[in-house]
Protein backbone atom coordinates (compact mmCIF):
# COMPACT_ATOMS: atom_id res chain seq x y z
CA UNK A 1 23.92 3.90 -4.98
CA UNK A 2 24.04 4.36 -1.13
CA UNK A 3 22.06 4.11 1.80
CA UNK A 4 18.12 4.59 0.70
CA UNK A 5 16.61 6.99 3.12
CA UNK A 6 12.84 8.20 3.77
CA UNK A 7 12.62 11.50 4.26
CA UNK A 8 9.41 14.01 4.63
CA UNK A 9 9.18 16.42 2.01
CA UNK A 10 11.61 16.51 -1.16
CA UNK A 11 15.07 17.63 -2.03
CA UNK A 12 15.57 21.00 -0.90
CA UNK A 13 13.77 20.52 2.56
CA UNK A 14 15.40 20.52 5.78
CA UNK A 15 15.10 16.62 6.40
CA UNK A 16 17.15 16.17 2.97
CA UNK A 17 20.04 18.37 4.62
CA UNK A 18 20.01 16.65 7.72
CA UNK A 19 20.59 13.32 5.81
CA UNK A 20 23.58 14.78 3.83
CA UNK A 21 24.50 15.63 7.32
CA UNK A 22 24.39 12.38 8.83
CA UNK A 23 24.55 10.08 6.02
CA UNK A 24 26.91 11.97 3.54
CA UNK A 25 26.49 12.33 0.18
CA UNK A 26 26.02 8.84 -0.79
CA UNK A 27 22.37 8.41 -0.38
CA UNK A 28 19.46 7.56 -1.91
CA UNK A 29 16.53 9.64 -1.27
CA UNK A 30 12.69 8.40 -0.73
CA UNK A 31 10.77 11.79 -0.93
CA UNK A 32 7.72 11.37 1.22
CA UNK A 33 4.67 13.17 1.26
CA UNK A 34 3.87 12.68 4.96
CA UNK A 35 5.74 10.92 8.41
CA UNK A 36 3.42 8.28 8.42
CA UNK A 37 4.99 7.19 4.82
CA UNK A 38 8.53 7.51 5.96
CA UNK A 39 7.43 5.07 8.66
CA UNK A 40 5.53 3.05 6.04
CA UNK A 41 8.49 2.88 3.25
CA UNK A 42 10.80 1.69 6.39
CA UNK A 43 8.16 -1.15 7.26
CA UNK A 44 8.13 -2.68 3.95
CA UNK A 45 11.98 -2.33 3.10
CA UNK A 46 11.99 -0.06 0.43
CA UNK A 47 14.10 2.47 2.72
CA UNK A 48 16.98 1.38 4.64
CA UNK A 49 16.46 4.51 7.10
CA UNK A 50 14.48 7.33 7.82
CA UNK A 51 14.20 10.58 9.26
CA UNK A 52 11.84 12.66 10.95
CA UNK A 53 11.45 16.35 12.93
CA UNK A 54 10.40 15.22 16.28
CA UNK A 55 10.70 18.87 18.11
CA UNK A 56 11.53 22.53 17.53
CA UNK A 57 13.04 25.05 19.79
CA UNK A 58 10.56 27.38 19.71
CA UNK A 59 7.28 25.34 18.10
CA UNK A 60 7.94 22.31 20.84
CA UNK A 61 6.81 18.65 20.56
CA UNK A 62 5.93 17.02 16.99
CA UNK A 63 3.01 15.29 19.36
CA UNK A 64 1.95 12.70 16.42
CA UNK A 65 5.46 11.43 15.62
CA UNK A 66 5.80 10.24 19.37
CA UNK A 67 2.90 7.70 18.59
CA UNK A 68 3.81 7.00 15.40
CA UNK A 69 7.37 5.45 16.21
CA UNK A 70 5.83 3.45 19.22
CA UNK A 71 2.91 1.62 17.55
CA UNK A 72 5.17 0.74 14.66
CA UNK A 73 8.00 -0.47 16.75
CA UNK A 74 10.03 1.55 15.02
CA UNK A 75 13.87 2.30 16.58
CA UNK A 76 15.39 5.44 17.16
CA UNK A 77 19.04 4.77 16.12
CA UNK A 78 20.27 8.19 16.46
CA UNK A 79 18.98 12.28 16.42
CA UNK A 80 20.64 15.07 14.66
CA UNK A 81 20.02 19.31 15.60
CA UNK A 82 19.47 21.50 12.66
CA UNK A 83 19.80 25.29 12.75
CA UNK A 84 16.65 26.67 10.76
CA UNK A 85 17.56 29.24 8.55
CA UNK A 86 14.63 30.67 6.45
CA UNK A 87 15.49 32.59 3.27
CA UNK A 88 12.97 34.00 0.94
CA UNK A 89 13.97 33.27 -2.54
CA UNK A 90 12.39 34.30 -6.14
CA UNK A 91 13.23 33.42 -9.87
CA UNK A 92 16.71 34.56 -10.82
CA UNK A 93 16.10 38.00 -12.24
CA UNK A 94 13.21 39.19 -10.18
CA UNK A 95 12.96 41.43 -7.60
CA UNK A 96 10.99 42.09 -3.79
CA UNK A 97 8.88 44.54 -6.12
CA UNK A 98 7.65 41.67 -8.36
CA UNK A 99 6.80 39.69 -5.75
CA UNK A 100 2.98 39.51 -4.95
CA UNK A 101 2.56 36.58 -2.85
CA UNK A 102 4.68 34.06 -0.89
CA UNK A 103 4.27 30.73 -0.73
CA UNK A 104 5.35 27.90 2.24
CA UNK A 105 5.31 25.39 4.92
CA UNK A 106 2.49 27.03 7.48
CA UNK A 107 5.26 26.96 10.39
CA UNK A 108 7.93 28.39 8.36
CA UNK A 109 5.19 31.15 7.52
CA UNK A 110 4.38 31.62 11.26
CA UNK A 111 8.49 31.86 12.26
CA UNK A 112 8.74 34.80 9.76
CA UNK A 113 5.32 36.73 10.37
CA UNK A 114 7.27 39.96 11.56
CA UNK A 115 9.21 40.25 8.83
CA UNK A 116 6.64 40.35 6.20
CA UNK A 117 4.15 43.09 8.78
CA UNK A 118 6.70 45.91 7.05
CA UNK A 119 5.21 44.28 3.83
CA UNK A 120 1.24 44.01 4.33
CA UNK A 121 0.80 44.07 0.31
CA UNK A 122 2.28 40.92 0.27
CA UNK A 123 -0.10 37.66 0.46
CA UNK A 124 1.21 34.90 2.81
CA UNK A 125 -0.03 31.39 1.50
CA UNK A 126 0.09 28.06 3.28
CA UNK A 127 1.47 25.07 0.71
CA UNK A 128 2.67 21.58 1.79
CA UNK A 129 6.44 22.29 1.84
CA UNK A 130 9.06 24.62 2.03
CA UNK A 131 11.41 23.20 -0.67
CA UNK A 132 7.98 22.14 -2.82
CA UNK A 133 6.99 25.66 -3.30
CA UNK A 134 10.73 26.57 -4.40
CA UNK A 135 10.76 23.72 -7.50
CA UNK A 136 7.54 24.72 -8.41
CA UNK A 137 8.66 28.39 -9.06
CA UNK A 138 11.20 27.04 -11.09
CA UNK A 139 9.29 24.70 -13.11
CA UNK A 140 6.18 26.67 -13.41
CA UNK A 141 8.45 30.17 -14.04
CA UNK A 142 6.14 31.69 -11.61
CA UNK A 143 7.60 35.23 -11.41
CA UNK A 144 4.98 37.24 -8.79
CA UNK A 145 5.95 34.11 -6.23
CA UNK A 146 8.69 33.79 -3.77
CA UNK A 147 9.24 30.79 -1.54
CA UNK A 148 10.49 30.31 1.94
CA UNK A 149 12.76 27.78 2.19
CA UNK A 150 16.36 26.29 3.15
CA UNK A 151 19.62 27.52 1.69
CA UNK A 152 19.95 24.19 -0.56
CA UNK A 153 16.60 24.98 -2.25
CA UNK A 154 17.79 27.85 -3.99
CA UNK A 155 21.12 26.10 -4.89
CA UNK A 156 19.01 23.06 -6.68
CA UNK A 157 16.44 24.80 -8.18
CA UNK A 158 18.07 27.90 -9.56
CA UNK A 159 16.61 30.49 -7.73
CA UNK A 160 17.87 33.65 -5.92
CA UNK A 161 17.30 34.46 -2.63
CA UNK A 162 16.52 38.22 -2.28
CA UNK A 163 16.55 38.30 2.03
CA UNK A 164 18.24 35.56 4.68
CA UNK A 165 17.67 34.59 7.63
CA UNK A 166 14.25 36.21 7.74
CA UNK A 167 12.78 34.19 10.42
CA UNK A 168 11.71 36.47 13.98
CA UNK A 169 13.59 34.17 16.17
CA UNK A 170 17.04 34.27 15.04
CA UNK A 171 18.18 30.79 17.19
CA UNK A 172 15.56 28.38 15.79
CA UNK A 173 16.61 24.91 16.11
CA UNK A 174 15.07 21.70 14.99
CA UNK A 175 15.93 18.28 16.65
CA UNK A 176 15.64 15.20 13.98
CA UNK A 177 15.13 11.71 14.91
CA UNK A 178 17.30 8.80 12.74
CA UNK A 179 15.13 5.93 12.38
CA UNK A 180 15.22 2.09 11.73
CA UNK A 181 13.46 -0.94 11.41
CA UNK A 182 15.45 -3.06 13.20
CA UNK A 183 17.63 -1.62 16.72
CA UNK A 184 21.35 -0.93 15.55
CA UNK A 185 23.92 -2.38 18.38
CA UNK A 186 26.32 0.44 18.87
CA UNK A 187 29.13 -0.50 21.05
CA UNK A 188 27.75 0.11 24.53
CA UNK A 189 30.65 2.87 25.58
CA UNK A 190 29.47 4.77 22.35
CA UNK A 191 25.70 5.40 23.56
CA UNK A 192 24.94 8.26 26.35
CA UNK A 193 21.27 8.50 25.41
CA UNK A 194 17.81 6.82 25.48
CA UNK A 195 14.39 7.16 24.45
CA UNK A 196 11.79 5.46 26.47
CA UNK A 197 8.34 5.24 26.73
CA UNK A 198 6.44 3.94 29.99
CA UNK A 199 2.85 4.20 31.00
CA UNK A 200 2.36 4.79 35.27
CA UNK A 201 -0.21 3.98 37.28
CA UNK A 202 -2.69 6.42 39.41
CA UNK A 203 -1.15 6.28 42.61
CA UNK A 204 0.37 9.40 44.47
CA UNK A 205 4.06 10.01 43.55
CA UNK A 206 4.38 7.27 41.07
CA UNK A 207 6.16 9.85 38.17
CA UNK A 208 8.40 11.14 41.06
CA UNK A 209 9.54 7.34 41.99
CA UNK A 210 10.18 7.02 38.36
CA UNK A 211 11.94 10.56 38.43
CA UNK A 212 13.85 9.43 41.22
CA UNK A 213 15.14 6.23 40.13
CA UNK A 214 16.67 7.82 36.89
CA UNK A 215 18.53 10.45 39.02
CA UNK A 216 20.22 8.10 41.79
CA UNK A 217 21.28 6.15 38.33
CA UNK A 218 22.75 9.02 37.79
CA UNK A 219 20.76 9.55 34.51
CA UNK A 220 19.76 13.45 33.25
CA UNK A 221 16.10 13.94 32.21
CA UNK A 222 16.28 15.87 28.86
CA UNK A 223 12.67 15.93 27.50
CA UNK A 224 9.10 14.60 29.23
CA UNK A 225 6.30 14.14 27.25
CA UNK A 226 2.81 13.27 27.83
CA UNK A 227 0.21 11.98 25.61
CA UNK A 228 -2.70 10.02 26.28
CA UNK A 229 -3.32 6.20 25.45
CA UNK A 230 -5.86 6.11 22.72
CA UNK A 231 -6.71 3.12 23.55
CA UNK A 232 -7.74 3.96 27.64
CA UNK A 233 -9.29 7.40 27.96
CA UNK A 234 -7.59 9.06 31.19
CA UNK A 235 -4.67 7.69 30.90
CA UNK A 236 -1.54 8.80 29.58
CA UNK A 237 1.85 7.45 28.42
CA UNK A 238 4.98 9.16 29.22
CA UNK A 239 7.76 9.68 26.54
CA UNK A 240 11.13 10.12 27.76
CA UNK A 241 14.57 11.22 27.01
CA UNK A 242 17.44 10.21 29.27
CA UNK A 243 21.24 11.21 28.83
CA UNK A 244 24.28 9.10 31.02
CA UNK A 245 27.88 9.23 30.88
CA UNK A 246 28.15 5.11 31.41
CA UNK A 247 25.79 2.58 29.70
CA UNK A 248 26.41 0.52 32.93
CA UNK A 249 23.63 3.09 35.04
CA UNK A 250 21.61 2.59 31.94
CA UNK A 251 21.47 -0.55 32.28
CA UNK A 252 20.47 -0.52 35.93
CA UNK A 253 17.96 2.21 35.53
CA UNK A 254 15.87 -0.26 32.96
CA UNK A 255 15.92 -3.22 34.96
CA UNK A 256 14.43 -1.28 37.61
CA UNK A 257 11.85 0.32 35.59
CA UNK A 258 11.01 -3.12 33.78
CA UNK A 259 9.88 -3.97 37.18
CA UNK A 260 8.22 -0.62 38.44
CA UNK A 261 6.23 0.33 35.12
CA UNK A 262 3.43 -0.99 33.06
CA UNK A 263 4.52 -1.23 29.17
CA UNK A 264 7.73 -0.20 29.48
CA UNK A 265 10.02 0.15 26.16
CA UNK A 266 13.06 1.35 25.18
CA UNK A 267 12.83 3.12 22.10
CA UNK A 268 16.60 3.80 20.86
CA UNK A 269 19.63 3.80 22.15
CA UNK A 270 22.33 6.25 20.52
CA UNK A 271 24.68 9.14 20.87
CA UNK A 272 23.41 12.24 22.01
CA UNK A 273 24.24 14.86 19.19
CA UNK A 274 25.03 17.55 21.67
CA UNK A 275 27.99 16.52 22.53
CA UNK A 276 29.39 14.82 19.49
């Protein structure tokens, strides 16, 4: 068997496509119940790499997942976008008229609310995960249920998928993080992006020197994001991403910032997927 990687949710789910995606189909998969067990199952060995939504295009920032990949020192080796698509899919045989309730991931309920206000006899119920709710229709035969959930889910589990692309927002877009234990060395002329985390201190202007030092490296700001140190109330912890077209004003940019900020760290550096 292949690579064994941790993924949240099961087969079916968005995080199992994005590791066919990235991985192939030579993998092993560790079907996780949360992120904190992806990170757990890569701490301990049993997974060689793991996988985790770290921001949507329309729901923003997976805040937690930030904290989780810093206080476990865990390395992002690489990121991967996935196009949401949700489809609403029933037992083979059944129809929209059978169906008395629907069943799924609370944000996958929330992308698709218009479609189902043409269809107020319908009962929209929260469950853990999109491709969960899908096997258990199958298994259980549950007939007055439909699911929303990925294209793939239907494929493994047999079931039929009555309306696509149901979701309000037609470009919904999920950004996935590739995770490892240990830092993988790319080749330096291979990686164009970072992930950094920095704390600053209260003086006037001190995130605009930071600011400034990444552009005259001639590095692009992608994504800011603040959260606060648990550990210090009132003070917060900046989470950065940072694209370049030469490692070499990388390079400078962190041994400047080394200097300049208080618990600096660099937490991956990989290709950006954009431009791949």
């Amino acid at each position: 068997m292949g690579l064994k990687i941790a993924i949240q949710g099961i087969k079916g789910s968005n995080h199992h496509q994005v590791a066919k995606d990235f991985f192939g189909e030579d993998i092993e998969l560790i079907e996780c119940a949360s992120f904190d067990s992806v990170v757990d199952h890569l701490l301990i060995g049993t997974a060689n790499k793991g996988i985790m939504a770290i921001e949507n295009s329309i729901a923003g920032s997976i805040i937690p997942n930030y904290n989780l990949v810093y206080h476990n020192n865990i390395h992002v080796i690489g990121e991967h976008y996935l196009s949401i698509h949700h489809n609403l899919m029933v037992l083979k045989g059944k129809s929209f008229e059978d169906i008395q309730e629907v069943h799924s991931h609370p944000m996958a309920l929330l992308q698709c609310k218009e479609f189902f206000k043409a269809h107020p006899q319908i009962k929209l119920v929260e469950s853990s995960d999109t491709a969960e709710t899908a096997k258990r229709i199958k298994e259980e035969n549950l007939g007055n249920i439909a699911a929303i959930a990925p294209k793939m889910a239907a494929e493994l589990y047999d079931l039929e998928i009555i309306a696509d692309n149901i979701q309000t927002i037609v470009n919904n877009s999920t950004r996935f993080i590739i995770l490892k234990k240990q830092n993988k060395a790319l080749p330096k002329k291979e990686i164009n992006k970072a992930s950094l985390r920095f704390i600053t201190d209260h003086k006037r202007g001190s995130l605009a020197t930071v600011l400034n030092v990444m552009s005259d490296c001639n590095m692009n700001l992608t994504k800011i994001q603040s959260l606060p140190v648990i550990e210090t109330p009132w003070k917060y912890a900046f989470f950065v991403d940072v694209t370049f077209e030469k490692y070499e004003h990388f390079a400078k940019a962190k041994s400047l910032l080394e200097i300049m900020l208080e618990d600096f760290r660099v937490l991956g550096e990989y290709k950006n997927a954009l431009l791949i």
